[in-house]
Protein backbone atom coordinates (compact mmCIF):
# COMPACT_ATOMS: atom_id res chain seq x y z
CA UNK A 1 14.78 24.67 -15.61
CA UNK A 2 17.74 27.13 -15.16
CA UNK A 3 19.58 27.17 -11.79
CA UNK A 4 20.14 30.57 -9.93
CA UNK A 5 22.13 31.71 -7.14
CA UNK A 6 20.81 35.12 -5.19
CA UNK A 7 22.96 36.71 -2.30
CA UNK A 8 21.67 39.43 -0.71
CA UNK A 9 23.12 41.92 2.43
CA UNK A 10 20.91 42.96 5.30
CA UNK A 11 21.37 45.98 7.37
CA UNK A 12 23.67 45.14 10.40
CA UNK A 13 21.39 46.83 12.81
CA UNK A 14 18.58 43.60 12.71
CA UNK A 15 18.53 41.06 15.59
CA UNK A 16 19.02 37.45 14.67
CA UNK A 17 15.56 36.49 15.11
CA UNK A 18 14.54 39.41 12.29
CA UNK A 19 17.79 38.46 10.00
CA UNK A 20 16.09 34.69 10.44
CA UNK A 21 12.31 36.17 9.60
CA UNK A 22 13.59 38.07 6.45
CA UNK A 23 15.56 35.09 5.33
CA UNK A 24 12.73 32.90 5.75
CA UNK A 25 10.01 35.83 4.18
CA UNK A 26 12.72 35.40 0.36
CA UNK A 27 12.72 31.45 0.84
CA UNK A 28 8.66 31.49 1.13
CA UNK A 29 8.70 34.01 -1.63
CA UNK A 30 10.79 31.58 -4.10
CA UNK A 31 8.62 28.40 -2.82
CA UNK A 32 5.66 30.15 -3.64
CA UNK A 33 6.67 31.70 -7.24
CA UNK A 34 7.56 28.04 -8.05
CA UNK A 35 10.88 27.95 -7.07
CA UNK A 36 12.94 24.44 -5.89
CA UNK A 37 15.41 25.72 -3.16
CA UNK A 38 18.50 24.02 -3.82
CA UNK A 39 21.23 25.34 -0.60
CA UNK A 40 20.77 28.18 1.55
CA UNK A 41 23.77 29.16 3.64
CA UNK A 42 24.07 32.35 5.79
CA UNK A 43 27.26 34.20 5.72
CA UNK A 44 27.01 35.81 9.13
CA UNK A 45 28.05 39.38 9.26
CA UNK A 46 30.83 41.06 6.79
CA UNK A 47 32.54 44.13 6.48
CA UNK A 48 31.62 45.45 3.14
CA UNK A 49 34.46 46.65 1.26
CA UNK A 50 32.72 50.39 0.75
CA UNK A 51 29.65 52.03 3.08
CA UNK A 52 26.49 51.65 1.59
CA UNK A 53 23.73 53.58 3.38
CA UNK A 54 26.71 54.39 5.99
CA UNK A 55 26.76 51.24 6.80
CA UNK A 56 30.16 49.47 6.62
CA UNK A 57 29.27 46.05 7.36
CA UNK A 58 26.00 43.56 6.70
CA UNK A 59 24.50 40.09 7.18
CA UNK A 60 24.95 38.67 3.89
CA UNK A 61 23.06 35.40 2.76
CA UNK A 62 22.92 33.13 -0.36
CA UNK A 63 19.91 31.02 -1.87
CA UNK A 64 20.72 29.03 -4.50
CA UNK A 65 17.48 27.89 -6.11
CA UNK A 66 16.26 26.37 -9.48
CA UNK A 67 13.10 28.12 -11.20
CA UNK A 68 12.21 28.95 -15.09
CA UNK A 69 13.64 32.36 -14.80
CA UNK A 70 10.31 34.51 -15.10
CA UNK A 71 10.88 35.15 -11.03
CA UNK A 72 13.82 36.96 -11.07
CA UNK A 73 12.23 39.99 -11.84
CA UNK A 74 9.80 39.75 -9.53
CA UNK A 75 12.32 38.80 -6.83
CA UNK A 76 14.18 41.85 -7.77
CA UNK A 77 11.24 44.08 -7.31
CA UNK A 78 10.66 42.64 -3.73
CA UNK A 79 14.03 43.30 -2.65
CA UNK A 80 13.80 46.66 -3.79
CA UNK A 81 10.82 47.37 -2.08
CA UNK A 82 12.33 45.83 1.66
CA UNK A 83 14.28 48.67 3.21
CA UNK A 84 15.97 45.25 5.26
CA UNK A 85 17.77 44.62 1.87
CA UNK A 86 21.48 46.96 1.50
CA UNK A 87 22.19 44.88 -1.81
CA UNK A 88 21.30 41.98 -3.83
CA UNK A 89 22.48 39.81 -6.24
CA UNK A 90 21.48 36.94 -8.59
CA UNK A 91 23.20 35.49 -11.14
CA UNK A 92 22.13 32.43 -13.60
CA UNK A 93 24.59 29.40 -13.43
CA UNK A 94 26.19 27.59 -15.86
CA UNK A 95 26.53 23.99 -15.72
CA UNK A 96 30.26 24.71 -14.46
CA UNK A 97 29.37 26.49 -11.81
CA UNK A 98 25.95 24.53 -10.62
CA UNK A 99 29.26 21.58 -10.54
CA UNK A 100 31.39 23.72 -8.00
CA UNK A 101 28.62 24.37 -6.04
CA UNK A 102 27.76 20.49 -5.70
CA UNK A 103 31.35 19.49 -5.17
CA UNK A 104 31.96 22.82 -2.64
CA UNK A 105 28.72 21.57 -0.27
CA UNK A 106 30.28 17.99 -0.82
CA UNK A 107 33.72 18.53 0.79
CA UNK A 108 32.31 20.71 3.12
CA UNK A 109 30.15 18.27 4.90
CA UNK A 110 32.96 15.30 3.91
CA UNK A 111 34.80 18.12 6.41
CA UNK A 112 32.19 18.11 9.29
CA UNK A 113 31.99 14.67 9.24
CA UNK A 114 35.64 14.03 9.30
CA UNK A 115 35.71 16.62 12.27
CA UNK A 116 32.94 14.65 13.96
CA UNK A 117 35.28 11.47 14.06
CA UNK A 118 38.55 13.35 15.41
């Protein structure tokens, strides 16, 4: 099972409650299709660094998720099809990266807890 990491940008004009539905609609999608969610983080809002759709700026999000690889496709199509979606990405991870990733989330919450003591 191959381990993929999807980020996609939604149009700054949502309210948090419909950035929160359409995050949740792609993490139902991938459960669904098969998919094991490994880390979802939300980026907040960005400024993006060109207008797309005159739109300067977006919610961007990440799901990082393991699955066989027939999905992508189909993920792709649905993201196409939402007019919520600006851009999407998803790249397959090597074992390098799928390491980072691990050791990133690791430090982080070393971090918060280290934060929670102070």
């Amino acid at each position: 099972m191959n381990q993929y990491e999807t980020v996609f940008i939604l149009t700054p004009v949502l309210s948090e409650e419909q950035i929160k539905e359409a995050v949740k609609k792609y993490e139902d999608f991938l459960k669904k299709n098969g998919a094991e969610i490994v880390h979802q983080e939300n980026w907040g809002m960005r400024k993006m660094a060109y207008p797309i759709q005159k739109k300067s700026s977006g919610f961007y999000n990440l799901i990082e998720f393991k699955n066989d690889g027939g999905l992508i496709a189909k993920l792709e199509v649905t993201f196409k099809r939402d007019e919520r979606i600006l851009r999407f990405l998803t790249v397959k991870l090597d074992k390098h990266a799928v390491t980072y990733n691990e050791k990133k989330r690791r430090l982080k919450k070393e971090a918060k807890q280290e934060a929670k003591e102070a």
